[in-house]
Protein backbone atom coordinates (compact mmCIF):
# COMPACT_ATOMS: atom_id res chain seq x y z
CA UNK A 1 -30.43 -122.60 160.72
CA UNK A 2 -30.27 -125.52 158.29
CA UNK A 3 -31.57 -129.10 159.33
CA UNK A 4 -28.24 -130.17 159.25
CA UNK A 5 -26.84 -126.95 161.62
CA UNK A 6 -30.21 -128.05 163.65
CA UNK A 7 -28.83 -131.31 164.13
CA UNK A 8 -25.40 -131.05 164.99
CA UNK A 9 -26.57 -128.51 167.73
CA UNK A 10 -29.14 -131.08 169.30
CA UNK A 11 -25.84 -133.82 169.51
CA UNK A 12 -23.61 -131.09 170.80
CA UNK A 13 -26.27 -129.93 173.50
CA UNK A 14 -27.13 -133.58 174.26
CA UNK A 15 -23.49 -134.26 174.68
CA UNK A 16 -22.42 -131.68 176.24
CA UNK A 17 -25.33 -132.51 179.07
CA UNK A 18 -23.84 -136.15 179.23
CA UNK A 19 -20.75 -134.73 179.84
CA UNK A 20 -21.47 -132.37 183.15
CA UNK A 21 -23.59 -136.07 184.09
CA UNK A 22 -20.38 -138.34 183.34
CA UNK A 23 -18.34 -135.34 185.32
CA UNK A 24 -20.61 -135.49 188.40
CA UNK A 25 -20.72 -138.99 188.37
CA UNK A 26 -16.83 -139.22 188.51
CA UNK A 27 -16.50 -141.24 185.34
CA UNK A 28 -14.72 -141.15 182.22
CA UNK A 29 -16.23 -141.02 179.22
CA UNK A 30 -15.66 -143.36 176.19
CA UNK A 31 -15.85 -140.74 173.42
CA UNK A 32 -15.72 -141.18 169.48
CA UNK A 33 -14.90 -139.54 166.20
CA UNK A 34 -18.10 -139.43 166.42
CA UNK A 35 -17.54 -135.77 168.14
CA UNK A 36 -15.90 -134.28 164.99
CA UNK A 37 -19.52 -132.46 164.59
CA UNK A 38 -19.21 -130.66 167.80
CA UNK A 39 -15.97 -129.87 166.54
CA UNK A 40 -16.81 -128.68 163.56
CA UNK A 41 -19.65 -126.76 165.19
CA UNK A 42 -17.32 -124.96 166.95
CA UNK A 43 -14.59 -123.88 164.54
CA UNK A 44 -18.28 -122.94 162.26
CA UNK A 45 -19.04 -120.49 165.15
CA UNK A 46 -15.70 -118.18 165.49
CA UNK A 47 -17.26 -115.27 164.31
CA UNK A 48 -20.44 -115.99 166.80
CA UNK A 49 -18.83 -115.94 170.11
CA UNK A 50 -17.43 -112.13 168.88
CA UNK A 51 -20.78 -111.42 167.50
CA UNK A 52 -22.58 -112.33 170.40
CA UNK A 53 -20.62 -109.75 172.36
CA UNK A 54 -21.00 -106.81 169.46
CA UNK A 55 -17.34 -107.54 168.36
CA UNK A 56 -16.07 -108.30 165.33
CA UNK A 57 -14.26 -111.38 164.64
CA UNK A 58 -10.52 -111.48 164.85
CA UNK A 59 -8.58 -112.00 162.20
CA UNK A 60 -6.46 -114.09 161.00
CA UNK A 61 -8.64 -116.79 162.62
CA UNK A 62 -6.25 -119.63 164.22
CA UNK A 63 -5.66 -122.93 163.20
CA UNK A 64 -6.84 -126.11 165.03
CA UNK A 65 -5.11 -128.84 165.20
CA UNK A 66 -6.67 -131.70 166.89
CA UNK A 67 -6.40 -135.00 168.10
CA UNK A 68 -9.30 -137.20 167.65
CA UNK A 69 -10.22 -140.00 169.86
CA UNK A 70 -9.00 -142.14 167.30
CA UNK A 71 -5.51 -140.83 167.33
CA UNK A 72 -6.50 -139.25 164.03
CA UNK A 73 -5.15 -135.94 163.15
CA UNK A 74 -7.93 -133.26 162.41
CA UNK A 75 -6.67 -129.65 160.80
CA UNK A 76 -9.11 -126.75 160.34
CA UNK A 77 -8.17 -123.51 159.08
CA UNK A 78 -5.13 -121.80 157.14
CA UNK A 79 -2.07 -122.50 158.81
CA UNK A 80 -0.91 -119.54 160.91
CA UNK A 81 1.78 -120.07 163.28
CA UNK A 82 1.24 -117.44 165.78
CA UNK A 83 -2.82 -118.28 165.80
CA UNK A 84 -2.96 -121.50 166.79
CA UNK A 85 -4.85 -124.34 168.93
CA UNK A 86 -3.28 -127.69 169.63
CA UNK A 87 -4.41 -130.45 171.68
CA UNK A 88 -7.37 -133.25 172.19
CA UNK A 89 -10.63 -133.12 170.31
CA UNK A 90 -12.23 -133.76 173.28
CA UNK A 91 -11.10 -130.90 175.57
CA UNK A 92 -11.70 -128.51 172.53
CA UNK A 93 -15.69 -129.59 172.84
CA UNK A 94 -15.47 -129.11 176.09
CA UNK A 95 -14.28 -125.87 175.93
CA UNK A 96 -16.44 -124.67 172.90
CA UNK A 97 -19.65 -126.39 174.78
CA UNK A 98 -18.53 -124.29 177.97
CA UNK A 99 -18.25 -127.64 179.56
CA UNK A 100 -14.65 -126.41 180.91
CA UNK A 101 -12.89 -123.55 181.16
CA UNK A 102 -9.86 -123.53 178.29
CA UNK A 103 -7.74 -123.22 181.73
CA UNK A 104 -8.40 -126.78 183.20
CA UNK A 105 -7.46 -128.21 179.58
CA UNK A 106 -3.80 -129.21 178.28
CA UNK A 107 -5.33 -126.96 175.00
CA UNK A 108 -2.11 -125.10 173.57
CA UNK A 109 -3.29 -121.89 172.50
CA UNK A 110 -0.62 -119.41 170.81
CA UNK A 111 -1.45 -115.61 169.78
CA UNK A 112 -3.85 -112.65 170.77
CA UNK A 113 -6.93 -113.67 168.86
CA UNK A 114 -6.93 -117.28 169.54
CA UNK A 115 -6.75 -116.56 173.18
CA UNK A 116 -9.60 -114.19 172.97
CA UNK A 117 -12.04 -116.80 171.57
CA UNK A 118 -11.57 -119.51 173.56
CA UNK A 119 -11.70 -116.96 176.60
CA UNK A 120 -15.26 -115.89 175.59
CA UNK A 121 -16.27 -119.08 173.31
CA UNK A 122 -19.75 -120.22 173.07
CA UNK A 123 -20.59 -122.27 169.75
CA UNK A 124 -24.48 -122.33 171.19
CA UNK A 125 -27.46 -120.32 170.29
CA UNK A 126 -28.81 -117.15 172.59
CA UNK A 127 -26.84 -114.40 174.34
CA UNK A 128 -23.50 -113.96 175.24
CA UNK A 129 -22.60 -116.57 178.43
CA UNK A 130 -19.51 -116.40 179.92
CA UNK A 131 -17.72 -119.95 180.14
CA UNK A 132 -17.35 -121.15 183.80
CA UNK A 133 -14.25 -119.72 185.72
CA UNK A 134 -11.07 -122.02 186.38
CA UNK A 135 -11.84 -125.41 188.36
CA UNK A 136 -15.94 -124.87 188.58
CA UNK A 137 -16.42 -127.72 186.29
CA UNK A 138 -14.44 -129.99 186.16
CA UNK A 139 -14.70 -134.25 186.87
CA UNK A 140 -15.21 -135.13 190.63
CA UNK A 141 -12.35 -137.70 191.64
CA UNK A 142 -14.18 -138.95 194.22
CA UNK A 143 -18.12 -139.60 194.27
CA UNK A 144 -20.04 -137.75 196.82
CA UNK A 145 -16.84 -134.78 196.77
């Protein structure tokens, strides 16, 4: 792993951390472009969430279309129309960080193989981990629930 790889995954680890604390807490979190490296990190590591699970990677890989905290538009990939992720920048980390599960997001995903990943994604090192099933993490609405 380069430095910069090493990086990136110590602020999506870190963040991803602050995230399950802001969700237990009941808060929301003030998040910036700033996330664009998890984001980044996670389109980077299609091909490991397959690998990790002896698999190899799907193709055509979908696009992602994503809107940053900012408002800004971000656009990885070719475009495919039936391979496709839309939605907030912010629910895609979650999901790639296995923060959420893609279910308890507004993510639009279209086609077979884009389903497939973000049912099984992990952009972190180490085995193959499952992401948590519908509704087990998720923000408490109420502190103490």
């Amino acid at each position: 792993m380069s430095a910069r790889s090493s990086i990136t995954a110590r602020q999506m680890v870190t963040w991803a951390h602050g995230q399950a604390i802001y969700d237990e807490l009941g808060l929301d979190r003030q998040n910036t472009d700033a996330i664009q490296n998890i984001v980044i990190l996670g389109v980077n590591t299609y091909g490991w969430t397959f690998a990790t699970r002896g698999r190899a990677a799907l193709e055509p890989r979908p696009t992602i279309i994503l809107t940053a905290p900012s408002g800004d538009i971000w656009t990885y990939g070719d475009d495919q129309e039936d391979e496709r992720i839309e939605g907030d920048a912010v629910e895609f980390c979650q999901v790639v960080t296995q923060v959420r599960n893609v279910k308890d997001t507004r993510l639009a995903i279209t086609g077979p193989n884009a389903t497939a990943w973000m049912e099984a994604v992990q952009c972190f090192a180490g085995p193959p981990v499952d992401p948590p099933a519908p509704g087990m993490r998720r923000k408490r609405t109420e502190y103490g629930e």
